[in-house]
Protein backbone atom coordinates (compact mmCIF):
# COMPACT_ATOMS: atom_id res chain seq x y z
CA UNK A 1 53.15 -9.16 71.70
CA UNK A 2 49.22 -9.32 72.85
CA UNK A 3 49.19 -6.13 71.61
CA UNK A 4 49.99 -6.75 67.90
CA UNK A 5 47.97 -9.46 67.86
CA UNK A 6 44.82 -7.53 68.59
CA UNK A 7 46.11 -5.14 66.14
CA UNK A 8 46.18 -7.70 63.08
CA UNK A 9 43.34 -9.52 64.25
CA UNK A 10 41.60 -5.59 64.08
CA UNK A 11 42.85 -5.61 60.86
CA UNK A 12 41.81 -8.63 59.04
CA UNK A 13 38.24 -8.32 61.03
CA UNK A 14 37.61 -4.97 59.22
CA UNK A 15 38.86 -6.64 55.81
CA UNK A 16 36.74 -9.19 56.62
CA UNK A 17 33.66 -7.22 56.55
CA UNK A 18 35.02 -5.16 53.97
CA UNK A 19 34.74 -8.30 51.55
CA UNK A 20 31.99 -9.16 52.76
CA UNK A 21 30.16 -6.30 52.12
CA UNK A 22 31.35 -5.77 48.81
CA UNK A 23 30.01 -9.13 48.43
CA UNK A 24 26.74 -8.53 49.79
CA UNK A 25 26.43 -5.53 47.54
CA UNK A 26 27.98 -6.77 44.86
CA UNK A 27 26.43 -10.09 44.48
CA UNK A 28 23.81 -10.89 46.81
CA UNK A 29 22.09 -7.10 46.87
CA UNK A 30 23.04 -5.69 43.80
CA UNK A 31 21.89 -1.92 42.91
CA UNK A 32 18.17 -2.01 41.44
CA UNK A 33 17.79 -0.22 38.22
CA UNK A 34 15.16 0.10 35.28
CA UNK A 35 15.28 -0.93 31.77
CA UNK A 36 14.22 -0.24 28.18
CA UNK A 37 13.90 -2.11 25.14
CA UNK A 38 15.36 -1.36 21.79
CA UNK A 39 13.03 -1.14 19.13
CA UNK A 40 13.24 -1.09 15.20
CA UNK A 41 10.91 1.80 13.97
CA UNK A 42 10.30 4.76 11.70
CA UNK A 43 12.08 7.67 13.23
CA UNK A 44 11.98 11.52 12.12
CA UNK A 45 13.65 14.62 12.99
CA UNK A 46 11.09 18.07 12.96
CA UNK A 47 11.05 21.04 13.58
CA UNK A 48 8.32 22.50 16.16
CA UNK A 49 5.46 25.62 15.81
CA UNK A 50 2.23 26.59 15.98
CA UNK A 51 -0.51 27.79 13.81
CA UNK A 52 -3.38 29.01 12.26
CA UNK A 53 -5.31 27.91 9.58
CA UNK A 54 -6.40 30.54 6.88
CA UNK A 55 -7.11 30.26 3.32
CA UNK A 56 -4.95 31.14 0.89
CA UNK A 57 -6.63 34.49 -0.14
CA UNK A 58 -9.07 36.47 1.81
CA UNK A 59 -8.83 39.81 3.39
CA UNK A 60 -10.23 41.99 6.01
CA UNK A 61 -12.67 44.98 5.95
CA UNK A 62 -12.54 47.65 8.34
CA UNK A 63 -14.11 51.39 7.83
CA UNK A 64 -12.18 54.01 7.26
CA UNK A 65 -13.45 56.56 9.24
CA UNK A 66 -15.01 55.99 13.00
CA UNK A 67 -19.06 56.17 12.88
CA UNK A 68 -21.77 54.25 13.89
CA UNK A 69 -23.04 50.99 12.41
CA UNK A 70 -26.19 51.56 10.36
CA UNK A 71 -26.55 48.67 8.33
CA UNK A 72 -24.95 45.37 8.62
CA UNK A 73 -25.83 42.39 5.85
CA UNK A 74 -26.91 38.60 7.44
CA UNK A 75 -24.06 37.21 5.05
CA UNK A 76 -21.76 35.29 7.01
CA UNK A 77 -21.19 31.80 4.39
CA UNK A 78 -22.35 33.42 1.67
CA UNK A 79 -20.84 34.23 -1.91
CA UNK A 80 -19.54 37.79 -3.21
CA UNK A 81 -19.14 39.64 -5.68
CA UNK A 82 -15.79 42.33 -5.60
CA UNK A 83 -17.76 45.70 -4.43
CA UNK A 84 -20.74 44.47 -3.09
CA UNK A 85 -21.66 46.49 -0.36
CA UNK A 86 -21.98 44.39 3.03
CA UNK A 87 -22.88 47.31 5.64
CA UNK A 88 -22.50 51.06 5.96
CA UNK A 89 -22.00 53.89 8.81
CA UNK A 90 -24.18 57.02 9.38
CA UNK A 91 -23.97 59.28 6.27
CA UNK A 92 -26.88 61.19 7.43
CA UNK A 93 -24.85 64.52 7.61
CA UNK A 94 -22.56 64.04 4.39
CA UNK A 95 -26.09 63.30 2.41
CA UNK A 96 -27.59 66.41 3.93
CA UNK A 97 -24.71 68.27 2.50
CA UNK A 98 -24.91 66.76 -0.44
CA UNK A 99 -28.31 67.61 -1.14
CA UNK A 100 -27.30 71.25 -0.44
CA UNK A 101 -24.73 70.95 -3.03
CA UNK A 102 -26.84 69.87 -5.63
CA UNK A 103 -29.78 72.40 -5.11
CA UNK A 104 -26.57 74.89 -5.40
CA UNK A 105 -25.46 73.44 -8.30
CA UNK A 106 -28.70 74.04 -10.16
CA UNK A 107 -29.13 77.55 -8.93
CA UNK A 108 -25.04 78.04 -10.98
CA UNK A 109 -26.51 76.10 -14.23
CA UNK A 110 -29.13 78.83 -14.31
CA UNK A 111 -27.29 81.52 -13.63
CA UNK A 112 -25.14 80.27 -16.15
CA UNK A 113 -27.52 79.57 -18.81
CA UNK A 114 -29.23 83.74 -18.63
CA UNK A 115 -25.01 85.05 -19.07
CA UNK A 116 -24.22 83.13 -21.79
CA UNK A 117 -27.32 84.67 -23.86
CA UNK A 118 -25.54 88.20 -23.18
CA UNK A 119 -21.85 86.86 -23.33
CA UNK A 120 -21.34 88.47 -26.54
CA UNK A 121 -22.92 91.79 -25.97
CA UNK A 122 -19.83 93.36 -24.03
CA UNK A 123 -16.87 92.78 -22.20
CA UNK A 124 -18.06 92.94 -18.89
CA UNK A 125 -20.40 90.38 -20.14
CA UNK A 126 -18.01 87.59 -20.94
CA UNK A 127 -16.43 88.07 -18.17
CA UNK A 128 -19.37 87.52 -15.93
CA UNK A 129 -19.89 84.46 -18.14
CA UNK A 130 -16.86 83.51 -17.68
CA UNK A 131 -17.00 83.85 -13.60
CA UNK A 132 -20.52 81.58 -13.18
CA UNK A 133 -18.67 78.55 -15.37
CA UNK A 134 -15.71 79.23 -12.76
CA UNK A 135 -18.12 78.70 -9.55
CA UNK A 136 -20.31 76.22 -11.46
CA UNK A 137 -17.16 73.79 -11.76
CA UNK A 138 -15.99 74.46 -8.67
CA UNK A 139 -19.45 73.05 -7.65
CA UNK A 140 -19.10 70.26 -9.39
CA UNK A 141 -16.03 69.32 -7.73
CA UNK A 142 -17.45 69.57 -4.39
CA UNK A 143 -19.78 67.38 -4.95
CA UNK A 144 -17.88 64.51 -7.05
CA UNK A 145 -15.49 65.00 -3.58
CA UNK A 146 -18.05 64.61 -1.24
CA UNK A 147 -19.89 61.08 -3.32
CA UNK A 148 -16.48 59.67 -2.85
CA UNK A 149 -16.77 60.52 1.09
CA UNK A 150 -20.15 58.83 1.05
CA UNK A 151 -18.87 55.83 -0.50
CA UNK A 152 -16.12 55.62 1.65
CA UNK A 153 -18.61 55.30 4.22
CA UNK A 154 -19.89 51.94 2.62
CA UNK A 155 -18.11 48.79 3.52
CA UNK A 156 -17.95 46.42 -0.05
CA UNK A 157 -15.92 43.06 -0.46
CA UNK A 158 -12.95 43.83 -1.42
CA UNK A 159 -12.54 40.66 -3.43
CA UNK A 160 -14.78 38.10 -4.71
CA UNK A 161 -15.37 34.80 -2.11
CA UNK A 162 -17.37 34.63 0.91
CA UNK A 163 -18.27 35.91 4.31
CA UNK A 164 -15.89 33.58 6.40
CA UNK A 165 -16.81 35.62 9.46
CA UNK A 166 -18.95 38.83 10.71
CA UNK A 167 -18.33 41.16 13.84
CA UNK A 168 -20.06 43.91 15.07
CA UNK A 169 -23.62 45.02 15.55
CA UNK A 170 -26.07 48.17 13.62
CA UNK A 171 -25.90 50.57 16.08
CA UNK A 172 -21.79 50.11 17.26
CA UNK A 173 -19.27 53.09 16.41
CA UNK A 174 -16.22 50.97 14.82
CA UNK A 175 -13.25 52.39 13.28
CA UNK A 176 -10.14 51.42 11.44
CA UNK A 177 -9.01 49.22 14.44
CA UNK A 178 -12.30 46.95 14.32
CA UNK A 179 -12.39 44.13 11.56
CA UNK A 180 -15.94 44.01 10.72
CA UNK A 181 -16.27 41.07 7.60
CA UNK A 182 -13.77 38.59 6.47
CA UNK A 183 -13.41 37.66 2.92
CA UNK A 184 -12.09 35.15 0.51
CA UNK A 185 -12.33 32.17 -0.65
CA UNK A 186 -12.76 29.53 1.45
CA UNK A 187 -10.53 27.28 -0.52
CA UNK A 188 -7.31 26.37 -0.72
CA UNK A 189 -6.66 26.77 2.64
CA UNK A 190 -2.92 27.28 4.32
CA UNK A 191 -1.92 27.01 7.94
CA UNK A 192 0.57 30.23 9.09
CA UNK A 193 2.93 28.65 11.39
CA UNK A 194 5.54 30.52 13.77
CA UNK A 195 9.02 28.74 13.97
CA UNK A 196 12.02 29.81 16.20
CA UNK A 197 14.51 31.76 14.43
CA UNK A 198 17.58 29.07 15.36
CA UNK A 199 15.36 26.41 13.66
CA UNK A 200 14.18 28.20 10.59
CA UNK A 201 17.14 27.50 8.65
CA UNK A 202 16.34 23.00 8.63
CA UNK A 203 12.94 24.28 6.85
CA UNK A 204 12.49 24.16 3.10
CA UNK A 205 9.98 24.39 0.46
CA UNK A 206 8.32 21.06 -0.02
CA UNK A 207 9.07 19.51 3.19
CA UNK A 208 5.94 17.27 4.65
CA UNK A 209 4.62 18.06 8.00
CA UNK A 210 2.36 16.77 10.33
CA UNK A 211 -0.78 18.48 12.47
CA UNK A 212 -1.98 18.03 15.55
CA UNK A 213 -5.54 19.56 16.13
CA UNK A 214 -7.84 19.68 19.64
CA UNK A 215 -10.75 19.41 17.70
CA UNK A 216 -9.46 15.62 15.62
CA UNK A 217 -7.40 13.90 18.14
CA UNK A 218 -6.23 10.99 17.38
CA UNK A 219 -5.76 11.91 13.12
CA UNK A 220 -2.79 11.79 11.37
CA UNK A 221 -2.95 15.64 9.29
CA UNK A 222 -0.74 16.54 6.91
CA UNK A 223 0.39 19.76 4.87
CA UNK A 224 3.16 20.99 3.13
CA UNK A 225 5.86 23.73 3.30
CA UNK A 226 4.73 25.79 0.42
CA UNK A 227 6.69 29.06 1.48
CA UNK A 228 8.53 30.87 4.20
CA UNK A 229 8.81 34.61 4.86
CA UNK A 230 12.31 36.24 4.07
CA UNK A 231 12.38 38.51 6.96
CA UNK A 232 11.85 37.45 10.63
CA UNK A 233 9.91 38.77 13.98
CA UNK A 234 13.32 40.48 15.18
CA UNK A 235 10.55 41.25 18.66
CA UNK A 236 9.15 37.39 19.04
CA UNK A 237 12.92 35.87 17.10
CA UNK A 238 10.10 33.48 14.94
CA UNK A 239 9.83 33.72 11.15
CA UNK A 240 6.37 32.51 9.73
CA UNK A 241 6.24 29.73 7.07
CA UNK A 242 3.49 28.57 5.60
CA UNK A 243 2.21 24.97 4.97
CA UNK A 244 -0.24 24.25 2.14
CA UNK A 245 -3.43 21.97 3.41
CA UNK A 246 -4.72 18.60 1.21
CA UNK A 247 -8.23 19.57 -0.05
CA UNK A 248 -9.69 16.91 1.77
CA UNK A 249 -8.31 18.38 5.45
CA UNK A 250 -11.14 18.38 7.97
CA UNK A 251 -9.35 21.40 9.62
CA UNK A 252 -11.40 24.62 9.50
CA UNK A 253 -10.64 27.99 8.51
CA UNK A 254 -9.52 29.55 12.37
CA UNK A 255 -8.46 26.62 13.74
CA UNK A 256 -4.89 26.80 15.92
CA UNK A 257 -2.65 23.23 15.23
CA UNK A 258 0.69 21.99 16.47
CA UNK A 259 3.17 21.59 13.66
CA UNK A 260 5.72 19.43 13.11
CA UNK A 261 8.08 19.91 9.88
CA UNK A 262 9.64 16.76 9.27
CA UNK A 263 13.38 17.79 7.56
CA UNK A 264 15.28 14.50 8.35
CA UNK A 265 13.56 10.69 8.90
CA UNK A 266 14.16 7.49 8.38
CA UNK A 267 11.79 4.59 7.58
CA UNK A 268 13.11 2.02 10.03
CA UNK A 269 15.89 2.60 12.86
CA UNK A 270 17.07 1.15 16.13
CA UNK A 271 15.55 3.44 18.68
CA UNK A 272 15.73 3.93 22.57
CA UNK A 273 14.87 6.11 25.26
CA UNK A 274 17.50 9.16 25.51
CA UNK A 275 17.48 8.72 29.08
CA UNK A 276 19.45 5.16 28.33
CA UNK A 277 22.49 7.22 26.30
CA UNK A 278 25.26 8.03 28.43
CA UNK A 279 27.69 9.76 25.74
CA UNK A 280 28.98 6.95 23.34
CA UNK A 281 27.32 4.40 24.97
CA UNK A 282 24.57 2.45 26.09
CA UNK A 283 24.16 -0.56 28.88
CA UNK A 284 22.49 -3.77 27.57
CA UNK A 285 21.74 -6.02 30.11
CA UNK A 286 23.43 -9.58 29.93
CA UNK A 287 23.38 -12.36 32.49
CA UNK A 288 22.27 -10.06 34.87
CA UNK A 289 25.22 -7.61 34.67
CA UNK A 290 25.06 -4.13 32.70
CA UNK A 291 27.60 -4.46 30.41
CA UNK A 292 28.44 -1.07 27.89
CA UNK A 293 27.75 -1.47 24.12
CA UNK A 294 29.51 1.79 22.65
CA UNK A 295 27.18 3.56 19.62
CA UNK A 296 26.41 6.68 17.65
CA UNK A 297 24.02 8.93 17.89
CA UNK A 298 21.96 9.51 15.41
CA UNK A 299 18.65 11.19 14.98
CA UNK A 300 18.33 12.75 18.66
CA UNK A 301 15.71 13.97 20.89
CA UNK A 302 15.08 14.34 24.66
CA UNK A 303 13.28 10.87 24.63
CA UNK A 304 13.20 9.01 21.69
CA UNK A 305 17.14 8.77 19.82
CA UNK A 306 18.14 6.05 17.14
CA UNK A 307 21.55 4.58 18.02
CA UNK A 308 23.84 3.08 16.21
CA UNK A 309 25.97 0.13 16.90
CA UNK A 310 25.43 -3.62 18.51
CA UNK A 311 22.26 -3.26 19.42
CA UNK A 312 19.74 -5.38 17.91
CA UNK A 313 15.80 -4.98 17.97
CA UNK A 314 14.80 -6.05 21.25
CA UNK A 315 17.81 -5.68 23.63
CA UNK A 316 17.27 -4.98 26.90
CA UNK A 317 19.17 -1.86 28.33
CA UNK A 318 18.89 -0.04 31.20
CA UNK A 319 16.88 3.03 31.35
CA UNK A 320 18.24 5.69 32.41
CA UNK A 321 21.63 4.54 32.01
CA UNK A 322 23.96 4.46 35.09
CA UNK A 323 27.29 6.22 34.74
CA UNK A 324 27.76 4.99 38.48
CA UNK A 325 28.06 1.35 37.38
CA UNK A 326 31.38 -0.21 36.42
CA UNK A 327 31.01 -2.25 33.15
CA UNK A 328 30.51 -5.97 33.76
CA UNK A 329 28.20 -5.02 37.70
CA UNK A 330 26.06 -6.90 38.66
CA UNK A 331 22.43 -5.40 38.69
CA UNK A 332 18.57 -6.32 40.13
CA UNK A 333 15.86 -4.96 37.44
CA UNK A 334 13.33 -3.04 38.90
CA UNK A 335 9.75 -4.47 37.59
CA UNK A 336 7.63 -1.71 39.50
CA UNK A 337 7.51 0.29 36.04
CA UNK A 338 6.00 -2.34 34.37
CA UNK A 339 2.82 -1.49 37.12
CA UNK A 340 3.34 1.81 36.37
CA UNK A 341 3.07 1.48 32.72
CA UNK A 342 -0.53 -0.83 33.39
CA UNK A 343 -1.97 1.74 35.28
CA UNK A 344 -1.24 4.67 32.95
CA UNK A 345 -1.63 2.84 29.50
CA UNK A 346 -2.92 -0.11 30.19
CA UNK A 347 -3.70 -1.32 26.53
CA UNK A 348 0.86 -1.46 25.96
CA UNK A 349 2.27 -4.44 27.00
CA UNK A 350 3.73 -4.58 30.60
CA UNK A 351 7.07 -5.35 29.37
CA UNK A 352 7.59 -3.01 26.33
CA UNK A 353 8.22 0.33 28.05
CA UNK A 354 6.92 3.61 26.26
CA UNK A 355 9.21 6.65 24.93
CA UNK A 356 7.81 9.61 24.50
CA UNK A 357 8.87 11.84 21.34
CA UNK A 358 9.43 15.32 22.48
CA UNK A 359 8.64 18.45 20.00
CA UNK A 360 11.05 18.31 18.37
CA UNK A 361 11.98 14.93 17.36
CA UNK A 362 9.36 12.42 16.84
CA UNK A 363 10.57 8.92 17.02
CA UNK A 364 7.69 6.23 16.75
CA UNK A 365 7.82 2.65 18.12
CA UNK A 366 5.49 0.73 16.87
CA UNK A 367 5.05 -3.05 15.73
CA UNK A 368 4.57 -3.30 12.05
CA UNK A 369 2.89 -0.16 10.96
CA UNK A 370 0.95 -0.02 7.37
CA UNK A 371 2.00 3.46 7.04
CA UNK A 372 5.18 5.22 8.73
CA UNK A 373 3.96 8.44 9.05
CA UNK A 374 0.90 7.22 10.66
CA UNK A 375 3.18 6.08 13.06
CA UNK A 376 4.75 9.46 13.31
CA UNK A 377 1.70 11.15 13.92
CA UNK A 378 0.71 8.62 16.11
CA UNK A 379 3.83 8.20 18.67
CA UNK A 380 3.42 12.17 18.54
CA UNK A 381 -0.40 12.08 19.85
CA UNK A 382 0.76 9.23 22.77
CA UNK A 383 3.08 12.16 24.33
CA UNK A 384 1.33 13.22 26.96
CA UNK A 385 0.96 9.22 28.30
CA UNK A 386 4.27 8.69 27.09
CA UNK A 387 5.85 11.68 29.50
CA UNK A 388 4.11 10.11 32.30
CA UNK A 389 5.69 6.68 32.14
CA UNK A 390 8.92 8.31 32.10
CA UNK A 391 8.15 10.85 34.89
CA UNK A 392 7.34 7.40 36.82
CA UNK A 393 10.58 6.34 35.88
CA UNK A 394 12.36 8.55 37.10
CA UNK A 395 10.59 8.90 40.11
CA UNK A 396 11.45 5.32 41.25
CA UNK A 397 15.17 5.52 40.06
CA UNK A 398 15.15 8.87 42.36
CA UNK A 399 13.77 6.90 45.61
């Protein structure tokens, strides 16, 4: 009898402390987690790649033969004319020969001139006659053949424009390989972008992009899909496209530049941190209990995604979302981030958290912007502080 007494009172102690832990941890100690807010902003889908800027026309001169550099022109910036002459390699031995050739050729035009006085006289005659025009032409041909091998050895613009570059030095050897002058026009200028084959086909003619250079951070540049290139790298799996530059760009002929083609966008959407999707739904935080809001996904990307659903501008949700937590749990919000946020970006407000747009999908959150794609641009140039916040994120959710 003793016995199953201490046996039930066993069992209602350890469902004691059962409950009571579950009450503890469900609402005295409930799990911490982090949030996000939902925001109402410009968002736009693109496609990612890098590039050069070049102008539109221009072209490359390179000897044809490999000698050394004899004369070089000081012409880098300047204009040209189509066939101006711009350097030229040793010739010393072809004009030696040709010199030879000509002396040659006079000695023939002699000869020529005392057999066609006796041409007439017999047949022996006209036949010599006939043998000193033979070698006399033949002369001539040698030596139209060897002006064009001397002018081969000149390097001319091929086009008219201007020296946008110089290489080399008077006294190098360079050959076919080495680029000695660029030429063209320096305007309009193009940038020659390299896209990944599985994107290429969301790129069309006409589409607007956005630039990111080094040398302007901070500046919203723009261009324009003006044409892409039928046939891919099959080696690298990119195609090239190229984007047509505003005359006003500040970007320089050389320059490399992020680009991102924007082929889907909206001009005001509910946005969130992807890290606060779990499938088909988000958790918005309500009387301090996570409670899930289904939605649909719209424009996506690793950080930045619009939803869509009952979610209003400014909703607090958590971030990242936690598939652990039963709908309705209770929850503690974690306000180290906001600490984190101060010390990395310290001009954002502590309680608006940052999301930063990955390459491929540029999603800005701003307040009231004057211009959306200045907002674009602009959420894009914030990545790198953006990617911190969120690595700090994570790092606390991971403690």
């Amino acid at each position: 009898m003793k016995l199953h007494h201490l046996v039930a009172t066993g069992i209602l102690a350890i469902a004691a402390a059962g409950t009571g832990y579950y009450a503890y941890s469900r609402f005295l100690h409930p799990p911490l987690v982090t949030t996000g807010i939902a925001s109402l902003a410009p968002v736009s889908e693109a496609v990612y790649g890098t590039g050069i800027v070049e102008p539109e026309r221009w072209a490359k001169v390179v000897p044809l033969q490999r000698r050394r550099l004899v004369e070089l022109c000081k012409c880098e910036g300047q204009v040209v004319k189509a066939g101006q002459v711009l350097g030229r390699q040793d010739d010393a031995e072809e004009r030696s020969a040709l010199d030879q050739m000509e002396i040659n050729r006079g000695q023939l035009e002699r000869d020529l001139a005392r057999a066609e006085k006796d041409r007439d006289k017999s047949d022996a005659a006209r036949t010599e006659y006939e043998q000193r025009w033979t070698k006399l032409e033949e002369a001539k041909s040698r030596i139209a053949a060897q002006k064009v091998h001397l002018d081969s050895l000149l390097l001319k613009a091929p086009l008219d424009g201007m020296v946008l570059r110089r290489d080399g030095e008077v006294g190098e050897i360079a050959g076919p390989t080495d680029v000695l002058f660029w030429v063209g026009p320096p305007a309009p200028m193009q940038v020659v972008a390299e896209v990944n084959e599985e994107e290429i086909n969301r790129i069309a003619s006409g589409q607007k992009a956005f630039l990111r250079s080094e040398a302007f951070p901070g500046r919203a540049l723009r261009a324009t899909v003006s044409q892409i290139t039928p046939k891919g790298d099959p080696t690298r799996k990119t195609f090239r496209v190229y984007l047509r530059l505003p005359q006003d760009t500040p970007l320089r002929i050389g320059m490399s530049v992020e680009v991102n083609i924007i082929f889907r966008e909206k001009p005001a959407a509910i946005v969130v941190p992807a890290e606060a999707i779990a499938g088909d739904w988000v958790q918005m935080v309500e009387d301090g209990q996570a409670r899930r809001v289904p939605i649909t996904v719209g424009i996506r990307g690793n950080r930045n995604t619009e939803i869509i659903g009952d979610i209003s501008k400014g909703t607090t949700i958590l971030s990242p979302a936690r598939r652990d937590l039963a709908d309705g749990a209770r929850i503690r919000i974690d306000n180290s981030l906001t600490r984190a946020v101060e010390a990395v970006a310290p001009s954002e407000p502590a309680d608006q958290p940052i999301a930063a747009p990955e390459p491929a999908v540029i999603a800005a959150t701003t307040t009231t912007p004057t211009d959306p794609d200045d907002a674009v641009i602009s959420a894009a140039i914030s990545a790198h502080i953006d990617s911190v916040v969120n690595d700090a994120r994570r790092n606390i959710v991971n403690r």
